[in-house]
N, C-alpha and C. Protein backbone atom coordinates (compact mmCIF):
# COMPACT_ATOMS: atom_id res chain seq x y z
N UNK A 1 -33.12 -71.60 -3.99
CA UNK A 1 -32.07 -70.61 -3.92
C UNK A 1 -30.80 -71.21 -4.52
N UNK A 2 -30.06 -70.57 -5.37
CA UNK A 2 -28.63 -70.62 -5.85
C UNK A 2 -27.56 -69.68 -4.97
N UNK A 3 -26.48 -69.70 -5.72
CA UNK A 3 -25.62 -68.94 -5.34
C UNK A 3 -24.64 -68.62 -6.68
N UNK A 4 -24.63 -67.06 -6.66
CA UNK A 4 -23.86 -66.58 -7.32
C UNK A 4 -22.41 -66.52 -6.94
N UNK A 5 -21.01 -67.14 -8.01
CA UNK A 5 -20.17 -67.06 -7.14
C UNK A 5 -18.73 -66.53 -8.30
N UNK A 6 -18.42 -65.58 -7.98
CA UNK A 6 -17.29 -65.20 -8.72
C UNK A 6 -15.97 -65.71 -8.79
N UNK A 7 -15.98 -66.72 -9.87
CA UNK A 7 -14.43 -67.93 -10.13
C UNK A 7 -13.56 -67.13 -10.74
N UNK A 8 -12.41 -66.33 -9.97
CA UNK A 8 -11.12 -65.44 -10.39
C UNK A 8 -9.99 -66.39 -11.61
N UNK A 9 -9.70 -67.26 -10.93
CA UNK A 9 -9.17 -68.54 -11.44
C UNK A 9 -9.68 -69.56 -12.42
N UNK A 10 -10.78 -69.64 -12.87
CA UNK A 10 -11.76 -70.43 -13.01
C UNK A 10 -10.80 -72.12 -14.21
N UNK A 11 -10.58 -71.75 -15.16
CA UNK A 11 -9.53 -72.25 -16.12
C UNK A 11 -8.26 -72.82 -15.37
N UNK A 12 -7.35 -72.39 -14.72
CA UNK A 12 -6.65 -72.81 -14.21
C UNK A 12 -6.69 -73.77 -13.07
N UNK A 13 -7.73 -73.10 -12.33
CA UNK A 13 -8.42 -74.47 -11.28
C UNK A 13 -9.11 -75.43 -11.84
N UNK A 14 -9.54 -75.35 -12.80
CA UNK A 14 -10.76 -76.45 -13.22
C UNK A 14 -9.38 -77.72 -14.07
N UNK A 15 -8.29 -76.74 -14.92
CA UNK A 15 -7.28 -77.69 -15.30
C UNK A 15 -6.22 -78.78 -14.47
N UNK A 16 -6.36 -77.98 -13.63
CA UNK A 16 -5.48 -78.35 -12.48
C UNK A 16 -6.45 -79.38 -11.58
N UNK A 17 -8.03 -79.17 -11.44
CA UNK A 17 -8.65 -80.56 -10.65
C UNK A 17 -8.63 -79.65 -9.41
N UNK A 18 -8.76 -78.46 -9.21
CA UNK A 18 -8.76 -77.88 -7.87
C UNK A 18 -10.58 -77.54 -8.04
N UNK A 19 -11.53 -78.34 -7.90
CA UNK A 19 -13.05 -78.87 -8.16
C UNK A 19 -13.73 -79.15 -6.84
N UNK A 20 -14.82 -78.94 -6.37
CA UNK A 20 -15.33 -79.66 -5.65
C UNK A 20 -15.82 -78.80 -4.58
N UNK A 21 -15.29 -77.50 -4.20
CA UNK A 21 -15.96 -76.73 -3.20
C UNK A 21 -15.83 -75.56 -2.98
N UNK A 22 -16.53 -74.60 -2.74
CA UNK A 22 -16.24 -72.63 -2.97
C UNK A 22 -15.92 -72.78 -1.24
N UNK A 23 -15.01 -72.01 -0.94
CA UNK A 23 -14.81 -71.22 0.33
C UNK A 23 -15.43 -70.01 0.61
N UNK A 24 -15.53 -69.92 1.42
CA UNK A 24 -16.35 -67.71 2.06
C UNK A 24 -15.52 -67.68 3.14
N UNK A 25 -16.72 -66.69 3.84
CA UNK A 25 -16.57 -66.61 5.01
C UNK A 25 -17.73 -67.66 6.26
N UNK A 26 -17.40 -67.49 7.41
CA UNK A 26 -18.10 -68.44 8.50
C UNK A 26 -19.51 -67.58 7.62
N UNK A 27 -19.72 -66.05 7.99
CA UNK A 27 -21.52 -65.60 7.94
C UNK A 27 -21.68 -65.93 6.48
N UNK A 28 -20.77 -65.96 5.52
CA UNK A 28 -21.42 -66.17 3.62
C UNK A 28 -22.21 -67.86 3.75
N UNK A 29 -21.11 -68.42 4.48
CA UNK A 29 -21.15 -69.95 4.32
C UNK A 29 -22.76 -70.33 5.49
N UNK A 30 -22.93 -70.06 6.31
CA UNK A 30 -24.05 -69.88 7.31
C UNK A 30 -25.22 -69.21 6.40
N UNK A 31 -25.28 -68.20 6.19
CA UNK A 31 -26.42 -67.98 5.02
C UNK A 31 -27.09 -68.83 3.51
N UNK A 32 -25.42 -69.05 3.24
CA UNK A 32 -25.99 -70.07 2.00
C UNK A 32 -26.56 -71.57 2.35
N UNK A 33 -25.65 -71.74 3.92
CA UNK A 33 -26.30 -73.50 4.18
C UNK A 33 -27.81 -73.38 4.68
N UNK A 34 -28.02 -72.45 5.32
CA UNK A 34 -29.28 -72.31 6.06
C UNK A 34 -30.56 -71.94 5.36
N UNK A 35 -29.87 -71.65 3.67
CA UNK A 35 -31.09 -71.50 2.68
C UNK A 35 -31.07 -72.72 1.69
N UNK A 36 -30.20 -73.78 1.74
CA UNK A 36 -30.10 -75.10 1.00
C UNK A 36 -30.40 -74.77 -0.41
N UNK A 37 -28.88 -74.02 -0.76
CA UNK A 37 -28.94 -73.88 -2.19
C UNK A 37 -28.95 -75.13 -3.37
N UNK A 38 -29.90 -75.07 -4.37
CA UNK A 38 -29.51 -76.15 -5.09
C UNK A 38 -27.97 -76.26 -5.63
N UNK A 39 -27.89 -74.99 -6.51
CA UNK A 39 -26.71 -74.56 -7.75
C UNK A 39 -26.06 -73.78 -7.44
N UNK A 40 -25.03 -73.62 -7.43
CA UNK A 40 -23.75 -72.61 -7.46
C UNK A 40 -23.86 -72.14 -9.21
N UNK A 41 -24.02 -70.89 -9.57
CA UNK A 41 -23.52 -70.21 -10.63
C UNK A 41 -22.55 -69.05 -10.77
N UNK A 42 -21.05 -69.89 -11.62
CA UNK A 42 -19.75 -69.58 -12.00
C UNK A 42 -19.69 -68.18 -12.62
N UNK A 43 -19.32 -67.15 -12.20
CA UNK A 43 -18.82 -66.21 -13.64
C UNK A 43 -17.36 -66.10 -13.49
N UNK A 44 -17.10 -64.86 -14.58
CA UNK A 44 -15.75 -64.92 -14.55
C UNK A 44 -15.49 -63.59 -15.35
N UNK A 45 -14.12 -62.68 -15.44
CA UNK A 45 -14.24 -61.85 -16.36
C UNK A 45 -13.41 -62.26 -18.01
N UNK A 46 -13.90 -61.90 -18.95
CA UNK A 46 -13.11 -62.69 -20.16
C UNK A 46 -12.00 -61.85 -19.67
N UNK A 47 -10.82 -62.82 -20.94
CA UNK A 47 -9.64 -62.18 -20.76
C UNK A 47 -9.66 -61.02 -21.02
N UNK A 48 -8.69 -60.13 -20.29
CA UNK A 48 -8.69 -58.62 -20.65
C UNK A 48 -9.68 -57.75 -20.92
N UNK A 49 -10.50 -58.44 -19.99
CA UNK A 49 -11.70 -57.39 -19.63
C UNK A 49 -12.37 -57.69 -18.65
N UNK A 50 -11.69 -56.95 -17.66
CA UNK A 50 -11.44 -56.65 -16.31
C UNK A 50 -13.01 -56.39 -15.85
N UNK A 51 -13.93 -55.24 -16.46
CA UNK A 51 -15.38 -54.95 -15.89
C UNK A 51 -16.42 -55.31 -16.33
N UNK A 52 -15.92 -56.63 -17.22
CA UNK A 52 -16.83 -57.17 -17.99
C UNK A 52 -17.47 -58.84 -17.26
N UNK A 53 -18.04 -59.43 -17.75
CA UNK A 53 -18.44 -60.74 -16.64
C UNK A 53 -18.94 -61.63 -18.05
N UNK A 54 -18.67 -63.06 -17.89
CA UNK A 54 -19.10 -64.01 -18.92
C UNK A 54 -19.60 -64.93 -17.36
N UNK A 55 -20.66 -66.11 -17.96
CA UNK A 55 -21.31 -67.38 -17.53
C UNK A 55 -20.52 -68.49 -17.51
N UNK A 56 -19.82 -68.51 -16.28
CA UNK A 56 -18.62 -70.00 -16.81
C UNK A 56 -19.36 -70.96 -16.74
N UNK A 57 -20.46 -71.38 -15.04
CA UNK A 57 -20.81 -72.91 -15.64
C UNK A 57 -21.95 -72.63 -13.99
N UNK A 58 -22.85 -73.61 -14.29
CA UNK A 58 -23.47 -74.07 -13.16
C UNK A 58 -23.15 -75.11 -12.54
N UNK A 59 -23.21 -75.28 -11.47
CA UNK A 59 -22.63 -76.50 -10.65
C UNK A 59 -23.75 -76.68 -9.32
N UNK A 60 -23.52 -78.17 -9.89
CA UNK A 60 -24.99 -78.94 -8.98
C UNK A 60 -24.24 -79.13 -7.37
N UNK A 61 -25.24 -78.78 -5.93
CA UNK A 61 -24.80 -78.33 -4.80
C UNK A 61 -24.76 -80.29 -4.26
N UNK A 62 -23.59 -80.81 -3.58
CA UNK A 62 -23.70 -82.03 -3.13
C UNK A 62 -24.53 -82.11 -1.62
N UNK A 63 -23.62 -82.00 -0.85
CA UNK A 63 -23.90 -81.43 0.56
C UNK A 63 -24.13 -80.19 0.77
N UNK A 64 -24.76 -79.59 1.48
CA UNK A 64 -24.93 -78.06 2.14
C UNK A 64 -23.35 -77.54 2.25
N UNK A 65 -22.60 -78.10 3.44
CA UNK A 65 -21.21 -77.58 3.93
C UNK A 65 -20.72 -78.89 4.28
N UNK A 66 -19.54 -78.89 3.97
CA UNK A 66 -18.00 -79.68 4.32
C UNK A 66 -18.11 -79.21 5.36
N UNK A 67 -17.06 -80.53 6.24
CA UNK A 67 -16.68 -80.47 7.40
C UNK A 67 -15.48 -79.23 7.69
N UNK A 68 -14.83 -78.84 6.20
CA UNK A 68 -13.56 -78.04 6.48
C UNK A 68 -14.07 -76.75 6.00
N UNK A 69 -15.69 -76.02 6.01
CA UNK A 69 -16.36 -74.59 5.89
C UNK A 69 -16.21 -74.55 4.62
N UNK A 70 -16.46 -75.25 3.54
CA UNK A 70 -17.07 -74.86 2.38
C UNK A 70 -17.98 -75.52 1.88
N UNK A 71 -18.89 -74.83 0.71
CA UNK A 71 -19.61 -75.81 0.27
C UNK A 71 -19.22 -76.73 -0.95
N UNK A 72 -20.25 -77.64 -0.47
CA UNK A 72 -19.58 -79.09 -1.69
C UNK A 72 -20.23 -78.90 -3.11
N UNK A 73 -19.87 -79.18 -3.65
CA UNK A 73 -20.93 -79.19 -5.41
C UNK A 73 -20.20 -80.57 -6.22
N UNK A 74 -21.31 -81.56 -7.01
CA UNK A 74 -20.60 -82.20 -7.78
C UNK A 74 -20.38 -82.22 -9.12
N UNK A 75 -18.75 -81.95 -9.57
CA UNK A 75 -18.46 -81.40 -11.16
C UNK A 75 -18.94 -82.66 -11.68
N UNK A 76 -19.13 -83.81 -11.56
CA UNK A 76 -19.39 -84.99 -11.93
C UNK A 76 -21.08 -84.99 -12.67
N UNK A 77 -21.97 -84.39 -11.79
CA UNK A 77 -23.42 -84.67 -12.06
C UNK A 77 -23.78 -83.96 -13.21
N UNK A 78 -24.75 -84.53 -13.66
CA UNK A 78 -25.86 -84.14 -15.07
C UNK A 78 -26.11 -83.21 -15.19
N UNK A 79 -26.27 -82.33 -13.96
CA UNK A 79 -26.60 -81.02 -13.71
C UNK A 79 -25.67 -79.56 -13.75
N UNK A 80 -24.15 -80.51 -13.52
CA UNK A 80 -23.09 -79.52 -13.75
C UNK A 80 -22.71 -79.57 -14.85
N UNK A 81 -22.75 -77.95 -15.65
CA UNK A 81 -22.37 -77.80 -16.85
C UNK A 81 -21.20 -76.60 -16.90
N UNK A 82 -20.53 -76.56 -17.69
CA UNK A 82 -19.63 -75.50 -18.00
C UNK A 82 -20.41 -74.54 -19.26
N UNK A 83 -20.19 -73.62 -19.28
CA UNK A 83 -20.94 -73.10 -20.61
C UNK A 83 -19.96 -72.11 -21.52
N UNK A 84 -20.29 -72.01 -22.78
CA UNK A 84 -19.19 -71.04 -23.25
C UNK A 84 -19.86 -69.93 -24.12
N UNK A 85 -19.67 -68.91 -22.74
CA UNK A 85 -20.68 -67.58 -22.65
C UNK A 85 -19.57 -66.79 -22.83
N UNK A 86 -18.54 -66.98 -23.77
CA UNK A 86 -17.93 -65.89 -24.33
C UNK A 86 -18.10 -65.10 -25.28
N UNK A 87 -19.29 -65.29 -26.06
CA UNK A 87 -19.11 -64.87 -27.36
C UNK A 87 -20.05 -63.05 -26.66
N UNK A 88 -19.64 -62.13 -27.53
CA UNK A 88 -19.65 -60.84 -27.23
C UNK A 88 -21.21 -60.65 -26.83
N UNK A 89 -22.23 -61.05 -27.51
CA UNK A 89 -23.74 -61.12 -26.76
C UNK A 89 -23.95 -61.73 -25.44
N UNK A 90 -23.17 -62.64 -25.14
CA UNK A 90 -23.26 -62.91 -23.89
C UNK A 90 -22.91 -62.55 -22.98
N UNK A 91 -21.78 -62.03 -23.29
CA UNK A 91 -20.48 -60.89 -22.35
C UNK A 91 -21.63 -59.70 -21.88
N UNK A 92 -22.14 -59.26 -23.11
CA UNK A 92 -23.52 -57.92 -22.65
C UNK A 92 -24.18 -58.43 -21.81
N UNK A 93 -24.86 -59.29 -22.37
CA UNK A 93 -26.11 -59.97 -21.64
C UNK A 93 -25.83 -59.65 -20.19
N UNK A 94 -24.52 -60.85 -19.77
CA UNK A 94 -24.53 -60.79 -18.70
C UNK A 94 -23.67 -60.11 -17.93
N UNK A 95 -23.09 -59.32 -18.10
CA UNK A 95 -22.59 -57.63 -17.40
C UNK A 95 -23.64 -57.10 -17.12
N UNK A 96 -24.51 -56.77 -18.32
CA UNK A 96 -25.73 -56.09 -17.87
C UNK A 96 -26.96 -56.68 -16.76
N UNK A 97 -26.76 -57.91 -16.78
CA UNK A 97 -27.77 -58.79 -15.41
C UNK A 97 -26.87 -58.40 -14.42
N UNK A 98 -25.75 -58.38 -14.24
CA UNK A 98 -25.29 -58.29 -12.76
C UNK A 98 -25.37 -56.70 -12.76
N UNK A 99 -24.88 -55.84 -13.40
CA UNK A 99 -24.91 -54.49 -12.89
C UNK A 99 -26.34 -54.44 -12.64
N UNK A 100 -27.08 -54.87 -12.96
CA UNK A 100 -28.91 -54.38 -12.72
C UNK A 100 -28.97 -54.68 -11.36
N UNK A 101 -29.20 -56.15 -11.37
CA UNK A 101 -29.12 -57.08 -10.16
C UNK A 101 -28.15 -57.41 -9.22
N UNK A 102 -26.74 -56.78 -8.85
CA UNK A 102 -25.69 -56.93 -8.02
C UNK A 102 -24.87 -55.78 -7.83
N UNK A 103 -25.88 -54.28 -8.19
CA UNK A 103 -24.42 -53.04 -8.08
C UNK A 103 -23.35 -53.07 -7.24
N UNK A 104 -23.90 -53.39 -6.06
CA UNK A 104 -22.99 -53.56 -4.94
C UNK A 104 -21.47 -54.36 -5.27
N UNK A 105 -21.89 -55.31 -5.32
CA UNK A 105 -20.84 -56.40 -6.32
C UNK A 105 -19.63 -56.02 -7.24
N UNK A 106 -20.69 -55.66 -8.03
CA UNK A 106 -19.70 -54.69 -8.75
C UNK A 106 -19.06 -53.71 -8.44
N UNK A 107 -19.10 -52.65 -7.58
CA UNK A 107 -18.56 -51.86 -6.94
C UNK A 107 -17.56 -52.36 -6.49
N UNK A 108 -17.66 -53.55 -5.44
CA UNK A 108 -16.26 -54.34 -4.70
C UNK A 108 -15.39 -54.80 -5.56
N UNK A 109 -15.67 -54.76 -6.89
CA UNK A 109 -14.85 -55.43 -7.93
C UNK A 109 -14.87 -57.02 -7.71
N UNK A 110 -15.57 -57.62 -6.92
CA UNK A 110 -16.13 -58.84 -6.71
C UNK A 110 -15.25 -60.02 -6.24
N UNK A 111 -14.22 -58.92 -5.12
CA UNK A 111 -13.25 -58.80 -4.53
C UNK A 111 -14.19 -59.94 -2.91
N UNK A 112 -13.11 -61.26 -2.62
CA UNK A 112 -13.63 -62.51 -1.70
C UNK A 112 -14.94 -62.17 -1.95
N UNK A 113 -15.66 -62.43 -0.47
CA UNK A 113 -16.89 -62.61 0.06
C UNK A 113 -18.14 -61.37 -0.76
N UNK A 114 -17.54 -60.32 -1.41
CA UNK A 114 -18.31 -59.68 -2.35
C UNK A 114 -18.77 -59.99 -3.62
N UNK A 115 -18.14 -61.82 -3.91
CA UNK A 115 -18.23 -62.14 -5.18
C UNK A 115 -19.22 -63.22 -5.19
N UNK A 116 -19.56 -63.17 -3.91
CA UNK A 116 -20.49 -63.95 -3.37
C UNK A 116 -22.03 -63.79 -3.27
N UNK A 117 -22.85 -64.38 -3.28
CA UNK A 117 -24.02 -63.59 -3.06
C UNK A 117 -25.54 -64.92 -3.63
N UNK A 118 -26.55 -64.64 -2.92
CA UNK A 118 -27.90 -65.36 -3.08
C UNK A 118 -28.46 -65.32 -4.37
N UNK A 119 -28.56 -65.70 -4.93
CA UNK A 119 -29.57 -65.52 -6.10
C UNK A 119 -30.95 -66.39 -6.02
N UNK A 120 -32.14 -65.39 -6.16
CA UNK A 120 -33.64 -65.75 -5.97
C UNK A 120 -34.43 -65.32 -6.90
N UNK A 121 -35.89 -65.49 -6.94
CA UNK A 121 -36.45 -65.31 -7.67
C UNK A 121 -35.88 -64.55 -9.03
N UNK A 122 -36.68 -63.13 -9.46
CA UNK A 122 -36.70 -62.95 -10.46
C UNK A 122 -35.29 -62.83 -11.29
N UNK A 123 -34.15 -62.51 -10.46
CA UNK A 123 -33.04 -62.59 -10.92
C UNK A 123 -32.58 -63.46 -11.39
N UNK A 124 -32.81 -64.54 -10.26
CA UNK A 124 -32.02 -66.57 -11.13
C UNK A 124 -32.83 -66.28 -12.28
N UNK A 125 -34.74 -66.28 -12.75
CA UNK A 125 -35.62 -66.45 -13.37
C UNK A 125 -34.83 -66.29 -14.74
N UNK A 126 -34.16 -64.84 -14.88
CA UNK A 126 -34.03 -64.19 -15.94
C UNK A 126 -32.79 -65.14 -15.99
N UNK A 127 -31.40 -65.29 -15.09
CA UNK A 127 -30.07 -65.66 -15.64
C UNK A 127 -30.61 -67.43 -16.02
N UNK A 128 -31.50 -67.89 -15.83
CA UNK A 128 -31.48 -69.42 -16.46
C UNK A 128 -32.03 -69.25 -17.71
N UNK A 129 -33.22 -68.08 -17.91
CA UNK A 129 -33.31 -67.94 -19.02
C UNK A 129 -32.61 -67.60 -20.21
N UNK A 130 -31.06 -66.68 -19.97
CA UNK A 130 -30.24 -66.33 -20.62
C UNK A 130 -29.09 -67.69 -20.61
N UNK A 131 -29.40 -68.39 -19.57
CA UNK A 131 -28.27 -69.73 -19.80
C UNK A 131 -28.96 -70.80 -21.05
N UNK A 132 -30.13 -70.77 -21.20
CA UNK A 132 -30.92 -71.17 -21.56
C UNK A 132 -30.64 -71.30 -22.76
N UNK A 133 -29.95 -70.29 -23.40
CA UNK A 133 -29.22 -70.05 -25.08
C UNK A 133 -28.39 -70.26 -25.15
N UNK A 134 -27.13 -70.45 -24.31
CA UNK A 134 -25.79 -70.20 -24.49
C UNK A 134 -25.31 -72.28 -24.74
N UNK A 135 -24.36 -71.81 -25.25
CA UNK A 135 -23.89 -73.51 -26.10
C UNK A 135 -23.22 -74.35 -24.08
N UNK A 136 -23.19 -75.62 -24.42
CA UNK A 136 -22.75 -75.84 -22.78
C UNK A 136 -22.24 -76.89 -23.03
N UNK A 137 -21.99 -77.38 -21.87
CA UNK A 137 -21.01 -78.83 -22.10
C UNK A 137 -20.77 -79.81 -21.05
N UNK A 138 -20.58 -80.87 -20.32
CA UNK A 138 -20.77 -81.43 -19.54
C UNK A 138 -19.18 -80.34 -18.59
N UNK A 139 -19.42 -80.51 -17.06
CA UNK A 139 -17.99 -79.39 -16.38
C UNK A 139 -17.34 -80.16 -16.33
N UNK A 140 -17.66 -81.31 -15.70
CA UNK A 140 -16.30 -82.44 -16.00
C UNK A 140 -17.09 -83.86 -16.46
N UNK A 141 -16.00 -84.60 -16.85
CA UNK A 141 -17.13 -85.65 -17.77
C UNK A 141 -16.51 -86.97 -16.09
N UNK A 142 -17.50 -87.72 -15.62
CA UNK A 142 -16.97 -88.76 -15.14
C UNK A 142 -15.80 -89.71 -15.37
N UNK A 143 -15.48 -90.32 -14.56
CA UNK A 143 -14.05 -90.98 -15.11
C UNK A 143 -14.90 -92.52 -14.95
N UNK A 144 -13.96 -92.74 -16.35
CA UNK A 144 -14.76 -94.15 -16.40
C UNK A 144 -13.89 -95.53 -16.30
N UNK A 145 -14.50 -96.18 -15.22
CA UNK A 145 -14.29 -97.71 -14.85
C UNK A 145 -13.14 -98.05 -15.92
N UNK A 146 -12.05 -98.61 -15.82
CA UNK A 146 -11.61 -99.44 -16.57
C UNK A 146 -12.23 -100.68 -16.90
N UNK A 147 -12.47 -101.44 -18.03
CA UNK A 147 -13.02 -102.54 -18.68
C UNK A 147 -12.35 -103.44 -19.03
N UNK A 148 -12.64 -104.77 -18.27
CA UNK A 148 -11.88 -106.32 -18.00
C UNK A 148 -11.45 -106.52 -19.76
N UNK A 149 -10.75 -107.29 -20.17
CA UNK A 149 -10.63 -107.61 -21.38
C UNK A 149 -10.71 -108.66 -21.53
């Protein structure tokens, strides 16, 4: 199991180093720990297009839950990628996976704990397959050791 999670901010937090853990609610956060998600997967809407949805990035799950009710993910690992699912086929692509697979969602305008949500079988199946194309990039690159001279 993953988790689908709607990053409002996504650019500005990721510049800023605000990394490392999604908040919910107590029942979002209790559902997702009690199914031991691997991945958190990022969307976002491009600029100036509000009902539209792009693929920001997958992010590998560290711990289940923090001690302070969120879950942990590390931007650091092999597994966390950022992706750049802006280009206009992808924008379709994936508007059209979530309206199929998340009406509800969309309805809330994906407004807190509505931006939230499980992703399983055939649904992840298809969105890794569509991540599967899109160009990607490490989400954050490790910081590296300074070297004795």
């Amino acid at each position: 199991m993953d988790i689908f999670y709607y990053w409002k901010n996504f650019e500005a937090d990721r510049n800023a180093g605000r990394v490392g853990t999604i908040k919910s609610t107590a029942e979002k956060l209790k559902m997702f720990t009690d199914a031991s998600p691997d991945g958190i997967w990022a969307f976002g809407s491009p600029m100036g297009r509000k009902h539209e949805l792009q693929l920001l990035a997958r992010l590998q799950c560290a711990v289940r839950q923090s001690t302070s009710g969120a879950i942990v993910y590390e931007p650091e690992h092999p597994a966390s990628v950022a992706y750049d699912g802006g280009a206009e086929e992808h924008v379709q692509q994936i508007t059209q996976w979530v309206s199929r697979h998340f009406p509800r969602m969309c309805l809330a305008n994906f407004q807190g704990p509505s931006g939230q949500e499980a992703l399983r079988g055939s649904a992840l199946k298809e969105l890794e397959a569509m991540a599967a194309r899109m160009p990607r990039s490490a989400f954050r690159a490790p910081a590296v050791a300074p070297t004795e001279a």
